[in-house]
Protein backbone atom coordinates (compact mmCIF):
# COMPACT_ATOMS: atom_id res chain seq x y z
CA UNK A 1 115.10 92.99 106.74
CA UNK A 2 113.67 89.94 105.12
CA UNK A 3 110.29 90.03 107.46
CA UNK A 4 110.43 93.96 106.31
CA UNK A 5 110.62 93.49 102.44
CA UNK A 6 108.00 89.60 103.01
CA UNK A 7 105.35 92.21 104.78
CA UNK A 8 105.41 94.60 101.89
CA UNK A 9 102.98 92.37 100.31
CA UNK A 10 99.58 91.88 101.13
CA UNK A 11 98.48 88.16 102.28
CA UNK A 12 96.48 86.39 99.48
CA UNK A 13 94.38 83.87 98.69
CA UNK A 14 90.81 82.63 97.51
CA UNK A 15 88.93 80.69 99.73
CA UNK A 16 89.46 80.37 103.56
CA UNK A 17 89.80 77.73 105.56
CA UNK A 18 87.17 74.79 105.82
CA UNK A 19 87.16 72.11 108.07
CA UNK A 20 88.18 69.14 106.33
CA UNK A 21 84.75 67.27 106.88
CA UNK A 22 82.89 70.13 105.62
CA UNK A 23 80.08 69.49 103.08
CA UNK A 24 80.22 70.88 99.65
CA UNK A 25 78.22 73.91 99.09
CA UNK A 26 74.55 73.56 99.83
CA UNK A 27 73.22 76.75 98.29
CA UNK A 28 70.12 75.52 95.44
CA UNK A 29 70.85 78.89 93.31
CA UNK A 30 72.72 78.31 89.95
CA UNK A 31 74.99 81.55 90.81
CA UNK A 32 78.06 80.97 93.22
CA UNK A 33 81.22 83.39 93.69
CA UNK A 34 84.49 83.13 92.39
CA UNK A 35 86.11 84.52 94.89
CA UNK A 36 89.80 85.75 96.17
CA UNK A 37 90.90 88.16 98.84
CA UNK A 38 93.71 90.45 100.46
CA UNK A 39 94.88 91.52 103.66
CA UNK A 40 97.16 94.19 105.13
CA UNK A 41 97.40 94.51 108.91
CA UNK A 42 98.79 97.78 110.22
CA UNK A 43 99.98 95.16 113.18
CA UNK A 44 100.04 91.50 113.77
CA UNK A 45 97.20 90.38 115.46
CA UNK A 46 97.37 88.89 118.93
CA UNK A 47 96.63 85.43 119.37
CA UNK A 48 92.96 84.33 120.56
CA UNK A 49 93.41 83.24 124.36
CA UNK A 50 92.35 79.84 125.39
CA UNK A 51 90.00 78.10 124.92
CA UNK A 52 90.61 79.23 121.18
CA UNK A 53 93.70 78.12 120.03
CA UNK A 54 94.30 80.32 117.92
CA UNK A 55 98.01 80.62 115.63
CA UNK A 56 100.00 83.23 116.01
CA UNK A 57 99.30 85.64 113.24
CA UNK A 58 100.03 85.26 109.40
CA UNK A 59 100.19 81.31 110.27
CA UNK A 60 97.69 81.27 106.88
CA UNK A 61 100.32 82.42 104.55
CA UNK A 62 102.61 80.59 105.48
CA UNK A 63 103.73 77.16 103.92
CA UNK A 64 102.26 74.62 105.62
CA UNK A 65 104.20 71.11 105.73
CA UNK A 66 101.94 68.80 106.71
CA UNK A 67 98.59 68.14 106.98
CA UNK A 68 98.67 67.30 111.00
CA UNK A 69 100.72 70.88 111.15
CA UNK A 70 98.23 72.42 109.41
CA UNK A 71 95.48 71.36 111.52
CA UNK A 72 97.19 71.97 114.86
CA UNK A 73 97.40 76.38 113.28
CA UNK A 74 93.86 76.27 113.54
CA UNK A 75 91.27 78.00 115.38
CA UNK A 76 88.68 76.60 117.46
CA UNK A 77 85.14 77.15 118.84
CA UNK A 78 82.36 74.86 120.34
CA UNK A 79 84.48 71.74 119.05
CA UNK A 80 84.36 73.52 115.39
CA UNK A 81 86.94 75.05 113.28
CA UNK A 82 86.78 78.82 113.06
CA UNK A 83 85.77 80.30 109.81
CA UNK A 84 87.43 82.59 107.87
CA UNK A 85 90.97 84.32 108.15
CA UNK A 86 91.67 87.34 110.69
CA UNK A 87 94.05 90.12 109.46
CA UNK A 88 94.70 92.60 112.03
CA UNK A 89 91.29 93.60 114.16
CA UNK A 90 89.30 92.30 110.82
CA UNK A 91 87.96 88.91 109.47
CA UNK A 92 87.26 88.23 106.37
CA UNK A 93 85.42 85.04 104.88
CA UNK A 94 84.97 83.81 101.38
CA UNK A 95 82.47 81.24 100.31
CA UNK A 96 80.48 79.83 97.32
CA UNK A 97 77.55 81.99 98.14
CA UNK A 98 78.74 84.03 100.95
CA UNK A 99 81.01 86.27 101.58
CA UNK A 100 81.94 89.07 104.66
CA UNK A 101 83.96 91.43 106.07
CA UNK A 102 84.24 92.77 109.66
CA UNK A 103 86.22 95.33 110.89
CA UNK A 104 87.12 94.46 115.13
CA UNK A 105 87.07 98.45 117.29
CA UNK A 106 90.72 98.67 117.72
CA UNK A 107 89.99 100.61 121.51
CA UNK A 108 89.28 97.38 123.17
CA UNK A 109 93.02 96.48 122.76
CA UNK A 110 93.63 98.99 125.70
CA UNK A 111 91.47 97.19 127.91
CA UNK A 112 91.38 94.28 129.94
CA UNK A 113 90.02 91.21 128.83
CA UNK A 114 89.77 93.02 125.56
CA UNK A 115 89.79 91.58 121.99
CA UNK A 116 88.30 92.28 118.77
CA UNK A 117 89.75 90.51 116.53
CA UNK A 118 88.33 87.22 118.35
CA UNK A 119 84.80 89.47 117.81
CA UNK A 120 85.11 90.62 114.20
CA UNK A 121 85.96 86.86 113.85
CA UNK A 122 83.62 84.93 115.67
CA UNK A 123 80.59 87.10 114.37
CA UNK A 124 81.30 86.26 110.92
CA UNK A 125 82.24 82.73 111.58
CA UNK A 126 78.64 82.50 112.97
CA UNK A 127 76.90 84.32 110.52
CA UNK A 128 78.34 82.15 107.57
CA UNK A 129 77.31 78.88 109.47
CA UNK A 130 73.92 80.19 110.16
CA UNK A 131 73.33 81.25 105.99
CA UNK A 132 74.94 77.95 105.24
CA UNK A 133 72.22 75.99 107.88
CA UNK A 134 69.75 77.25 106.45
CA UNK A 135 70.99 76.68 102.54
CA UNK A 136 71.21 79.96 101.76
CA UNK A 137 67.43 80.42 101.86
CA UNK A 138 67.32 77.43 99.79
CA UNK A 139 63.48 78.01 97.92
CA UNK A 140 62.40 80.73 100.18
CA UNK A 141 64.26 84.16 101.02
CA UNK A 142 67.37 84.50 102.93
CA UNK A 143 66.95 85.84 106.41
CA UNK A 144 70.57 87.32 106.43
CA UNK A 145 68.90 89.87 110.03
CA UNK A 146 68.41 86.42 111.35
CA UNK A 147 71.58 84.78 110.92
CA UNK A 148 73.41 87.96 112.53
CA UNK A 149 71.38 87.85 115.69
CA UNK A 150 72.01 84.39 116.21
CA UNK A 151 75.51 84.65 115.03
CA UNK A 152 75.34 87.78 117.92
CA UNK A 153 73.97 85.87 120.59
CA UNK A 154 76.58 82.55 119.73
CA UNK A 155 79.42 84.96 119.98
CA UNK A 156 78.07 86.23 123.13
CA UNK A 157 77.80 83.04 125.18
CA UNK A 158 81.10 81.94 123.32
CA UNK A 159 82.86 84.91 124.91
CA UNK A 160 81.71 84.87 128.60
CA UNK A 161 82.80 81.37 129.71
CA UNK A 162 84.95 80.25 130.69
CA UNK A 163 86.68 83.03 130.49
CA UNK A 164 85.17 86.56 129.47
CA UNK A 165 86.36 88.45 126.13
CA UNK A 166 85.68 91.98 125.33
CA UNK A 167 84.62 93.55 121.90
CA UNK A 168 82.79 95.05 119.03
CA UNK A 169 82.92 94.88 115.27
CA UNK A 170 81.37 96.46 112.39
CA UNK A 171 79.56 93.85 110.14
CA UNK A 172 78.89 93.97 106.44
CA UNK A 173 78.26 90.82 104.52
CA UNK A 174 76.61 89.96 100.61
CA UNK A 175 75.12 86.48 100.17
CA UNK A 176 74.69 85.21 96.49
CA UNK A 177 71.09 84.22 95.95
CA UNK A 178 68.76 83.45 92.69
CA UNK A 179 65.23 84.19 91.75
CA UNK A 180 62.55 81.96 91.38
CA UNK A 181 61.63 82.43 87.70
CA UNK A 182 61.46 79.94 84.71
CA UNK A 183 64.79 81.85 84.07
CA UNK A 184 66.44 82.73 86.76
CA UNK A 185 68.72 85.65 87.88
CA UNK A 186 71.13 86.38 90.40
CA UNK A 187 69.75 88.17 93.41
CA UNK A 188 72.51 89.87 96.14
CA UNK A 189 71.38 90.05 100.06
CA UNK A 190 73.58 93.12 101.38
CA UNK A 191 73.70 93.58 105.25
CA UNK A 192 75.27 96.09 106.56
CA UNK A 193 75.91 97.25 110.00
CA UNK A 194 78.42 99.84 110.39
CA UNK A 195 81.47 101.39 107.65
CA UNK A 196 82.83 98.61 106.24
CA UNK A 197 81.38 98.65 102.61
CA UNK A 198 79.76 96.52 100.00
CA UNK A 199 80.38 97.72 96.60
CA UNK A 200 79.18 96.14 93.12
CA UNK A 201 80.67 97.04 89.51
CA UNK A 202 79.58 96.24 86.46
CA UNK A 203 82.87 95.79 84.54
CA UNK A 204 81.12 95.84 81.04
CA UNK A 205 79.79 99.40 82.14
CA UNK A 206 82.75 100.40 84.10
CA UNK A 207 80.00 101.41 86.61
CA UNK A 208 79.71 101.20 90.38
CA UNK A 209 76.34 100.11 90.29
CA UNK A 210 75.84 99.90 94.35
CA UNK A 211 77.55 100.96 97.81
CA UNK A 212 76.17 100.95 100.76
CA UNK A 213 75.94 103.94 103.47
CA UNK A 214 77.93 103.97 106.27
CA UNK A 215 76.64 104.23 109.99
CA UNK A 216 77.86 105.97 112.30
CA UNK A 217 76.90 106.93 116.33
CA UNK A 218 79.64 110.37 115.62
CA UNK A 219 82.27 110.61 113.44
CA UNK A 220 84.79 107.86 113.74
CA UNK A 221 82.50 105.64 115.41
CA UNK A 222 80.38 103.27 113.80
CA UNK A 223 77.54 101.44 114.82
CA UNK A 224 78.96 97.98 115.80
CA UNK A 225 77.81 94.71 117.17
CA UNK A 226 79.08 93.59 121.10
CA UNK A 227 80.33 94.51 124.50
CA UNK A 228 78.19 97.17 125.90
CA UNK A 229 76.96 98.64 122.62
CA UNK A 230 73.16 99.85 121.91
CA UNK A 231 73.52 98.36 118.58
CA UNK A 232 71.26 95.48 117.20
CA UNK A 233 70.93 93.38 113.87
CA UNK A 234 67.16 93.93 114.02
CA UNK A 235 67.16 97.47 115.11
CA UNK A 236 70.28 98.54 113.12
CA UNK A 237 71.33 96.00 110.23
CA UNK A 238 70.15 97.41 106.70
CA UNK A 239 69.35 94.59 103.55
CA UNK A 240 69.49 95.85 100.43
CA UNK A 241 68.43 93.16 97.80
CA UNK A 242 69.91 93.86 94.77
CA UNK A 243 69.19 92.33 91.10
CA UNK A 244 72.75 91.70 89.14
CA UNK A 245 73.89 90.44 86.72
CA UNK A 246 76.50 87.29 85.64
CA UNK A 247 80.07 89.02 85.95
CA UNK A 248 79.32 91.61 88.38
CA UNK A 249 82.05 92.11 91.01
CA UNK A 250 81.19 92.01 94.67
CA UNK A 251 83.40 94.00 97.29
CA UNK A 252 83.22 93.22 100.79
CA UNK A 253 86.01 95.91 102.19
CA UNK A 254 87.18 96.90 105.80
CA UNK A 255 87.04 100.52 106.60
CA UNK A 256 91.03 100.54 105.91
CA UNK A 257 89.82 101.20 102.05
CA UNK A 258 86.88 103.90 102.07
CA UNK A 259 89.00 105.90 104.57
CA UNK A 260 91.88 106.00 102.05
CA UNK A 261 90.31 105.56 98.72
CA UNK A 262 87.36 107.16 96.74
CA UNK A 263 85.07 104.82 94.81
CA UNK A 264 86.27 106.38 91.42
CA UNK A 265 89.65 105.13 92.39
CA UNK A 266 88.22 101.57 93.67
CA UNK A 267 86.70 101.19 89.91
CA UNK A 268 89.43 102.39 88.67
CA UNK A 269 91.83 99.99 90.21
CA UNK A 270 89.06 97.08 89.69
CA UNK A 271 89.26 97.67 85.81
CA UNK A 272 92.36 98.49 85.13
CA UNK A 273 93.62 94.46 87.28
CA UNK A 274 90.89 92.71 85.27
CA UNK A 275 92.13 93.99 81.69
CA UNK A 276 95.84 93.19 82.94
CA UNK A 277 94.70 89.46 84.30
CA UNK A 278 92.38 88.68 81.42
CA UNK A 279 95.92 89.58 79.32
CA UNK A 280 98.11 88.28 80.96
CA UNK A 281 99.97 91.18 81.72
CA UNK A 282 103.41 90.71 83.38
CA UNK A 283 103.28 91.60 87.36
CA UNK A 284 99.93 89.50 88.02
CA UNK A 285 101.83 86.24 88.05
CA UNK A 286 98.76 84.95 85.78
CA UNK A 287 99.08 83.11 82.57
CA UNK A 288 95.96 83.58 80.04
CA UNK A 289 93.81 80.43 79.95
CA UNK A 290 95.41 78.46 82.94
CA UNK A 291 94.68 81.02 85.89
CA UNK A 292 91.20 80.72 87.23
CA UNK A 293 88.46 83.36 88.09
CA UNK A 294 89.09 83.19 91.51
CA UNK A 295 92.72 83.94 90.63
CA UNK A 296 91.82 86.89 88.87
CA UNK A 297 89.47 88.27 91.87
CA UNK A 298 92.92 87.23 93.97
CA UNK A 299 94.39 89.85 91.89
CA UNK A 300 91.82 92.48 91.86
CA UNK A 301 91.58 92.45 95.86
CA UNK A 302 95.61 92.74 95.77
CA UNK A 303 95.56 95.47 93.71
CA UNK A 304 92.98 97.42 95.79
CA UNK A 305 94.66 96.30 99.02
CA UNK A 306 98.09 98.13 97.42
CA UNK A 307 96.59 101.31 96.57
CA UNK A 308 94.85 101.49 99.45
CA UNK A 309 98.12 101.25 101.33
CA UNK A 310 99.80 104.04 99.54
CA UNK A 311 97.60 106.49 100.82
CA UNK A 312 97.14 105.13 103.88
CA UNK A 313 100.89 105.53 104.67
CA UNK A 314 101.29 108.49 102.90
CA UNK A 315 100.98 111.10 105.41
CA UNK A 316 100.79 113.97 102.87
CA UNK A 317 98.10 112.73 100.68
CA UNK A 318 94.39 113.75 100.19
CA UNK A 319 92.19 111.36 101.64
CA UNK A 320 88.53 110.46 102.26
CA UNK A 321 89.26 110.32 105.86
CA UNK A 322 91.49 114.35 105.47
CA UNK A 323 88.43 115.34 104.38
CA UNK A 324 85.72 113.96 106.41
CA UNK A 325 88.03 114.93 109.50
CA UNK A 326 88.15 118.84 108.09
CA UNK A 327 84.32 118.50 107.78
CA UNK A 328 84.23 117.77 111.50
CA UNK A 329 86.60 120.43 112.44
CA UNK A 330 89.61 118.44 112.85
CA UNK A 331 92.99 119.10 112.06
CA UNK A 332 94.48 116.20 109.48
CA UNK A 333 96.26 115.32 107.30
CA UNK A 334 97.24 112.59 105.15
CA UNK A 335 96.07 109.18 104.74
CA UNK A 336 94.47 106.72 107.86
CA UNK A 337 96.69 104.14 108.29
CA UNK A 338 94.95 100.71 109.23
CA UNK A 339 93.81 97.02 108.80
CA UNK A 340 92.65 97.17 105.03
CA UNK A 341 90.77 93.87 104.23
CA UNK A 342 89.23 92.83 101.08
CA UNK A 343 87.31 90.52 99.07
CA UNK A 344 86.41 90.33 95.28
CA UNK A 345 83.85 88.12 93.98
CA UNK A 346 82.61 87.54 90.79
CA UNK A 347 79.15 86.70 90.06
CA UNK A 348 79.32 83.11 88.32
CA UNK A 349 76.84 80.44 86.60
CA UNK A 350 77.49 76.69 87.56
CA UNK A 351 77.30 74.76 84.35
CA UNK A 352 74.96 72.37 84.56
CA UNK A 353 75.76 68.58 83.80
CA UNK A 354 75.27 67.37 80.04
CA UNK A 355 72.27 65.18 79.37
């Protein structure tokens, strides 16, 4: 009963795991994210197989006594800590000027030597070290196509020795760069490949001001990166690059949320956490003036994450996926009930040192 009434909530936090050597941010662009994020796994992920060494799932959120403990839950690849946290068949990853979502194709659990999670995980973990090598773009553009075919072809030899894993994932990421004027502004490199979603609000509007499209090879299946698919950053992967604005939110969201909510109901949800963090309203465990951004964005992706889940357990509600599968000539009904992953980032200035 306890595990029961512990799982009702989603796992939290705002930034994922770094390796403890790790470098401080390298990006050059005055804009970084406050950032936080939320999971919900329709079931606990399976452990990565050796030579991984992975945790068993939901490790993350839970205390963690000591520092050697703490290192021993960890997740390795090529000698290097794995990036980001993995909630179901998804990973999610939350940096400074970087962030990413990828949803795993559930299918390859029912085959052997399957495992998307390891995929969905890997991919990203690659794709954030690749942005990060080359500083974000540093004075020149980001190559964000670039990063995800490497990141590609890294979790391809990382997966067929010694042993050989299995899998696909969907890939959708938003890296926080900054143009070169006297003045500059934040620019936002969307890649998406697949139907997980990037979404951007501007909360002084109350607008959505940006989604991308999802991609699909038929209903139900997206394009997706891996074993035995056609699919290819270059040929596939669209960038959108986006001018925004200081405050914006930034969604990176599994396909757990677009199946089960509309985007009216995503700003919705977005607005009406921010008003109750920025007053401190009871429930968001947030007191006004000594919780951080990156709390708040905590909150917002919790918030999501929960309504998200209502539907998709509800199996008499109207949902984006109901209606999609009646356009296709399928019988169903209620919500789709799966891993719902999200992040919520809010466009930030670094203040600059006095003198």
């Amino acid at each position: 009963q306890s595990r029961s009434s512990k799982s009702r909530e989603p796992r939290v936090g705002t930034t994922t795991p770094v390796p403890d050597d790790n470098a401080p941010s390298t990006s050059s662009s005055p804009f970084y994210f406050e950032a936080g994020y939320a999971l919900f796994a329709k079931r606990a992920s399976r452990p990565f197989p050796p030579p991984f060494l992975s945790p068993p799932s939901g490790s993350f959120s839970d205390p963690l006594s000591t520092h050697n403990q703490s290192r021993d839950r960890r997740s390795f690849v090529n000698g290097e800590m794995i990036r980001g946290i993995t909630n179901g068949d998804d990973a999610v990853l939350v940096s400074d000027n970087f962030i990413g979502a990828n949803d795993g194709v559930g299918a390859w659990a029912h085959k052997d030597r399957g495992h998307s999670a390891l995929w969905s995980r890997l991919i990203l973990h690659f794709w954030a070290l690749e942005a990060e090598k080359d500083k974000y773009g540093g004075a020149e553009e980001p190559k964000p196509v670039c990063y995800l075919t490497r990141a590609l072809q890294q979790t391809i030899e990382a997966t067929s020795k010694p042993n050989e894993w299995l899998g696909t994932t969907t890939a959708c990421s938003a890296l926080l760069h900054s143009s070169g004027d006297q003045v500059p502004h934040p620019l936002l490199y969307v890649t998406q490949l697949g139907d997980s979603q990037i979404m951007v609000l501007r909360p002084r509007n109350k607008e959505i001001i940006y989604k991308t499209k999802e991609q699909w090879h038929w209903f139900d299946c997206p394009r997706q990166l891996g074993t035995n698919s056609p699919d290819t950053p270059k040929q596939n992967a669209v960038v959108d690059k986006l001018s925004i604005e200081e405050n914006d939110v930034v969604l990176a969201m599994s396909d757990g949320v677009a199946d089960n909510l509309w985007e009216h109901e995503v700003l919705e949800s977005v607005m009406d956490s921010m008003h109750k963090w920025e007053h401190g309203e009871e429930g968001t465990g947030m007191v006004p003036g000594e919780s951080s951004y990156a709390d708040g964005m905590r909150f917002v992706a919790q918030e999501i994450v929960k309504a998200a889940r209502v539907v998709a357990e509800d199996p008499f509600a109207e949902s984006p996926f109901m209606e999609r599968s009646i356009e296709e000539g399928l019988a169903t009904e209620g919500g789709k009930l799966d891993d719902i992953s999200v992040v919520a980032a809010l466009c930030s200035k670094r203040k600059l040192p006095k003198g």
